[in-house]
Protein backbone atom coordinates (compact mmCIF):
# COMPACT_ATOMS: atom_id res chain seq x y z
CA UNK A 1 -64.39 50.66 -36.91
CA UNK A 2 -62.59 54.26 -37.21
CA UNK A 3 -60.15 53.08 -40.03
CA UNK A 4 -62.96 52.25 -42.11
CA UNK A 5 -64.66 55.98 -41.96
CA UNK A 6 -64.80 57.61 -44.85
CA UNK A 7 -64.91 60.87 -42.98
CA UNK A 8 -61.64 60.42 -41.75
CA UNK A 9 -59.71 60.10 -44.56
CA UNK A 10 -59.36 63.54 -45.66
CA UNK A 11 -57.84 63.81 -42.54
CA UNK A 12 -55.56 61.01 -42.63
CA UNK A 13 -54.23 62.12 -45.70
CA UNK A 14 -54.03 65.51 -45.14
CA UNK A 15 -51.69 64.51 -41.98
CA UNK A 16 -49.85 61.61 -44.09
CA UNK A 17 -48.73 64.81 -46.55
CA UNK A 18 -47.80 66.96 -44.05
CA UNK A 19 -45.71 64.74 -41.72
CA UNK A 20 -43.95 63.18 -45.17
CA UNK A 21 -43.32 66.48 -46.70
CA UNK A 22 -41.70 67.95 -43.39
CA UNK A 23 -39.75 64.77 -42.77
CA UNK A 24 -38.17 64.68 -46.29
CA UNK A 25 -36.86 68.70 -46.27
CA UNK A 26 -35.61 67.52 -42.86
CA UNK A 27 -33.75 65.06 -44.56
CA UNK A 28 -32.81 66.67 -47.38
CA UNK A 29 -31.43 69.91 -46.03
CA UNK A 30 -29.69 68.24 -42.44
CA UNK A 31 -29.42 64.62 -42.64
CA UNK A 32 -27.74 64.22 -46.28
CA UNK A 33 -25.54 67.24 -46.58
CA UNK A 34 -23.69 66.09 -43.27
CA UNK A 35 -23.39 62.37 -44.57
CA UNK A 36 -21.78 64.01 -48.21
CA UNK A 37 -19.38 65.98 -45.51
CA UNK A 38 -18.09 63.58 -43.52
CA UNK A 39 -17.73 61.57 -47.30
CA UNK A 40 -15.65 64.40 -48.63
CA UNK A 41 -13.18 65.00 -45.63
CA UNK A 42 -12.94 61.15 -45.41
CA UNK A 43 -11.62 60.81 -49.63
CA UNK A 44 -9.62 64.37 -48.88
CA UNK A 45 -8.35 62.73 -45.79
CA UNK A 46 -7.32 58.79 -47.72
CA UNK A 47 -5.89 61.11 -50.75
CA UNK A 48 -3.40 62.81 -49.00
CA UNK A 49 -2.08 59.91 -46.85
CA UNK A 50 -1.92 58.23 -50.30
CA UNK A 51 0.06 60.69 -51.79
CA UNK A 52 2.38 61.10 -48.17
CA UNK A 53 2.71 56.96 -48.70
CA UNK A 54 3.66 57.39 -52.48
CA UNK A 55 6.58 59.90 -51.63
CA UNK A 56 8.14 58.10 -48.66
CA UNK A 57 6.43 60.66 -46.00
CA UNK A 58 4.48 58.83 -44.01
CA UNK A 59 2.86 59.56 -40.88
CA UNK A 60 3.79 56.48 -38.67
CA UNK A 61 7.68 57.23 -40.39
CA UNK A 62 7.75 60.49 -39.14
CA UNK A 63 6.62 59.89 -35.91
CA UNK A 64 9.03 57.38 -34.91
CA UNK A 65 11.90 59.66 -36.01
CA UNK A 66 10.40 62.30 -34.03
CA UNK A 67 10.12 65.00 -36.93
CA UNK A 68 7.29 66.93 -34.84
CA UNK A 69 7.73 69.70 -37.57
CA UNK A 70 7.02 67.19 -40.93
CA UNK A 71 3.95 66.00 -39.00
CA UNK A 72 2.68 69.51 -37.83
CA UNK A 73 3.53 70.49 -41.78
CA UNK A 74 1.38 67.51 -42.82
CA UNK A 75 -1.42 68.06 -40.67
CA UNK A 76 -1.61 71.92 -41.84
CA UNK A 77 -1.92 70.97 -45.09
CA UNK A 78 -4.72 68.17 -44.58
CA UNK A 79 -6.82 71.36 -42.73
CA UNK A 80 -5.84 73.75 -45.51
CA UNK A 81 -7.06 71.53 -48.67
CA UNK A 82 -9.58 70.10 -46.58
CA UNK A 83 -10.97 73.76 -45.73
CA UNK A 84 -10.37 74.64 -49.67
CA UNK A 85 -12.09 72.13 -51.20
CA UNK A 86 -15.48 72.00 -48.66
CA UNK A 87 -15.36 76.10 -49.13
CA UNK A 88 -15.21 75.89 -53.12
CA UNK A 89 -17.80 72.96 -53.42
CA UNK A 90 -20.58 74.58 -51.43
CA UNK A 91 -20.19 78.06 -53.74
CA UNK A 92 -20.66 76.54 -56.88
């Protein structure tokens, strides 16, 4: 049987190391950082509808009064702290 062969398992573990190793930078240098992105626009994102909420200003208010220029103002501002706050995390 070829899984018994001790000759092989240099091999075998040689590959084992070398298919783990690449798979966890993969992992740690694509798959996570996007996951802790889409996490940090998502909290930016819930914060400032929380704080638009708190002070009356709310999205679905605005919209049925037709205030195009509140929303476009509110919508800046969720790109411009978003953009901040991903630009000073990743250059500490």
């Amino acid at each position: 049987m070829p899984q018994l062969d001790f000759t092989n398992y240099l091999s075998q573990t040689t590959w084992f190391f070398i298919c783990f190793v690449t798979f966890y930078l993969i992992n740690i240098y694509y798959v996570i950082p996007s996951f802790s992105l889409s996490k940090k626009i998502r909290k930016i994102s819930l914060f400032i509808l929380s704080v638009e909420t708190f002070k009356g200003g709310t999205f679905f208010l605005d919209y049925k009064n037709n205030n195009t220029k509140i929303i476009t103002n509110n919508l800046s501002l969720l790109k411009t702290a978003t953009s901040y706050y991903l630009l000073n995390s990743y250059t500490k």
